[in-house]
Structure formats: C-alpha cells, structure tokens
Protein backbone atom coordinates (compact mmCIF):
# COMPACT_ATOMS: atom_id res chain seq x y z
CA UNK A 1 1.08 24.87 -23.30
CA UNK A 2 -1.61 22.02 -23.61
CA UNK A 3 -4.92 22.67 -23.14
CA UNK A 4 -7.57 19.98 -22.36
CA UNK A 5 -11.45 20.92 -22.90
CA UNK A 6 -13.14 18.59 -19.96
CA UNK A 7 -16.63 19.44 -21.25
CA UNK A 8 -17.34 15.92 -23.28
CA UNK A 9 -14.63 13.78 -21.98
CA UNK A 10 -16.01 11.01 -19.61
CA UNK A 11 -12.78 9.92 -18.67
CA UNK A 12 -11.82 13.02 -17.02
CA UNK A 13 -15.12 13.22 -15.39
CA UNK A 14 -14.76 10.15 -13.66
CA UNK A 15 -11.66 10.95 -12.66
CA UNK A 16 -12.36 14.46 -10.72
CA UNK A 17 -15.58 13.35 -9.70
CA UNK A 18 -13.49 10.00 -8.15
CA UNK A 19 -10.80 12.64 -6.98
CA UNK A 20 -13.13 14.91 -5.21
CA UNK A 21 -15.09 11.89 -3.48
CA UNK A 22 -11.60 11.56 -1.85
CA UNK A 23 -10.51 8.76 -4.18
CA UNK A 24 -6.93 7.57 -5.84
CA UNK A 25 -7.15 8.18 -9.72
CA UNK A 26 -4.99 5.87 -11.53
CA UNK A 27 -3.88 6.49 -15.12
CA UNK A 28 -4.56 4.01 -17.20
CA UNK A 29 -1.22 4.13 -18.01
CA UNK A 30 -0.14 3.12 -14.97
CA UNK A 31 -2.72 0.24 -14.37
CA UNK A 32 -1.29 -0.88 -17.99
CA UNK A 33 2.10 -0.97 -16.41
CA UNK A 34 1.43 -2.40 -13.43
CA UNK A 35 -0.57 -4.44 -14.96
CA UNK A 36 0.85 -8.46 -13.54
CA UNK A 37 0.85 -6.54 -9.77
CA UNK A 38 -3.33 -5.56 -10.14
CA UNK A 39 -3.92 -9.12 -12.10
CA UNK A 40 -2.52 -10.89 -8.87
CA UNK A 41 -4.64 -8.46 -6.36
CA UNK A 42 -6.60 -11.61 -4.49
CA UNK A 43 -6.46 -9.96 -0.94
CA UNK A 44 -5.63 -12.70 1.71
CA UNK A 45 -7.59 -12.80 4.62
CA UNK A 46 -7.53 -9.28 6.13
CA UNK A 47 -3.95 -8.72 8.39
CA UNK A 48 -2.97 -5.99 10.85
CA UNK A 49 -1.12 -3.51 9.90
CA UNK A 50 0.96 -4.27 12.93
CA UNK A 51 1.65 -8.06 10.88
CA UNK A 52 4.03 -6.04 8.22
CA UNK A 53 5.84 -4.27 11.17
CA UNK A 54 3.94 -1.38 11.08
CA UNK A 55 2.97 1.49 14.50
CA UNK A 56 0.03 2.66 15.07
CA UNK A 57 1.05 6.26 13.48
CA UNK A 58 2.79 4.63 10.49
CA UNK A 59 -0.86 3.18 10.03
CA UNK A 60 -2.41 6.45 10.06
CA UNK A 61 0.34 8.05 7.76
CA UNK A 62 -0.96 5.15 5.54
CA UNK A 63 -3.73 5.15 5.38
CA UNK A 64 -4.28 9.26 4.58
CA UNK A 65 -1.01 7.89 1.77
CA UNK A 66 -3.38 5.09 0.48
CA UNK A 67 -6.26 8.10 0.13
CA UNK A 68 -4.13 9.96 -2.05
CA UNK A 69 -3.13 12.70 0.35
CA UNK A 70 0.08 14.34 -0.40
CA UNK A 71 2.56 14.61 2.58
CA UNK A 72 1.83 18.38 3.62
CA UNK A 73 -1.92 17.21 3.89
CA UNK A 74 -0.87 14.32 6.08
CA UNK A 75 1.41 16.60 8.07
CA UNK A 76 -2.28 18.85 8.89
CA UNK A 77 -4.54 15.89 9.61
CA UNK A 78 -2.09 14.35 11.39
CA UNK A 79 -0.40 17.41 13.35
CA UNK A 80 2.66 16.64 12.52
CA UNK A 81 6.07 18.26 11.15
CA UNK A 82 6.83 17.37 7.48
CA UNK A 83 10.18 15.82 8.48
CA UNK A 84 8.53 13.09 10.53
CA UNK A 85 6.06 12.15 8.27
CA UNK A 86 8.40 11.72 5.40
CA UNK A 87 10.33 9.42 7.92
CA UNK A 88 7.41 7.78 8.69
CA UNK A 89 6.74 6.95 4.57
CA UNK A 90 10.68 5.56 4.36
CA UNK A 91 9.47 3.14 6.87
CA UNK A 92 6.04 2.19 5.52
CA UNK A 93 7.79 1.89 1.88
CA UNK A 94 10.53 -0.66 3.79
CA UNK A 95 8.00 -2.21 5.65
CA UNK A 96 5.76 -3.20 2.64
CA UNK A 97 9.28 -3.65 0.61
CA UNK A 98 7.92 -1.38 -2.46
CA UNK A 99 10.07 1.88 -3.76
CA UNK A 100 6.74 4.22 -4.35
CA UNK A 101 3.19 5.39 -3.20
CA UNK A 102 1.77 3.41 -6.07
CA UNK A 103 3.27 0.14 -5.23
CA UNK A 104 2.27 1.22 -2.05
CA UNK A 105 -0.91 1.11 -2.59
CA UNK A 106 -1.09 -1.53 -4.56
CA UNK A 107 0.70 -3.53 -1.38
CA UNK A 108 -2.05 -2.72 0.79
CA UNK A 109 -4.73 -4.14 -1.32
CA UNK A 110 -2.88 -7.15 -2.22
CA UNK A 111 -1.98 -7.75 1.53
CA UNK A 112 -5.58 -6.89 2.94
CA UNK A 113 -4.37 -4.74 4.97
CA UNK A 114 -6.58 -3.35 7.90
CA UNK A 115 -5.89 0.01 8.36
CA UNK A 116 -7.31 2.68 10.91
CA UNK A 117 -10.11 4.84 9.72
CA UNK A 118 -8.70 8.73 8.81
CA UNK A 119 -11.16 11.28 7.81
C-alpha cells in the first residue's frame, strides 16, 4: 500500500483545493499525453451545443461531465436513472466524435462550446 504525506506537497494542494472548488484536475501526465490536442485549444467563436447535434438534456449531462461529476452524481442533479444517462454520454461521446470524458472535455474547449449553466 502507498502512502502519500500531502502536508508539503503543493501539487496536491492545488489539486484538492481545484477539486473541491468543483474543478477537473488533470494529471500532468495526461496533459503530457495529450499534449498536440491542448497545444491546438484556440476556441472558435463560441457554438451551440445544439451545432454538434446535441439536446438540450445531452447539454446538461455535459456539462455536470465537463465539471468532473461522475455518472451517479449526474443521475442526482439531474433526476435521472443511471441507464439513461450513460445513454445519454454514448451520444455526447459520438456527437463530439471522441472515445473518453477527457477527450471530451478537451472537445468542448476546443469547440467553444456554450453549454447550459448546472450547479
């Protein structure tokens, strides 16, 4: 078992406190590898979700996805089954043509995407 001691590590600080402000923490491991997608992050003028071929509630599931939320958080905000919102993520990953939440993500902010406000 591997034990971390958070006490002097600013890296780790950032992170939770970036976490707990309701942020996405990524690795540096993963910016490193997805390193050519983040270099050509220029957002285009700001689209519509709706542009991409998204609904309204495949918005919403993405934009809670884009805050880091895992599913059974999305299925609570949202009030929905798990089932459908996992449906709803197929789409939104076909939609945006990526394979992940990551390259989600990282399709969003390249795209400009406009997305409705979730709390």
């Amino acid at each position: 078992m591997k034990v971390l001691v958070v006490d002097d590590h600013p890296l780790i600080r950032e992170a939770l406190r970036l976490v707990l402000s309701r942020g996405v923490y990524l690795p540096p491991q993963v910016l490193r590898q997805h390193a050519a997608a983040f270099a050509s992050l220029t957002p285009a003028s700001p689209s519509s979700f709706r542009d991409v071929g998204l609904t309204e509630r495949q918005a919403q599931v993405l934009a809670l996805l884009v805050q880091g939320k895992p599913n059974k958080l999305i299925c609570r905000d949202l009030h929905l089954a798990e089932g459908t919102v996992k449906i709803h993520i197929t789409a939104i990953l076909k939609a945006l043509q990526v394979t992940n939440r990551t390259q989600a993500v990282i399709a969003v902010s390249r795209l400009g995407l406009k997305l409705p406000t979730m709390h």
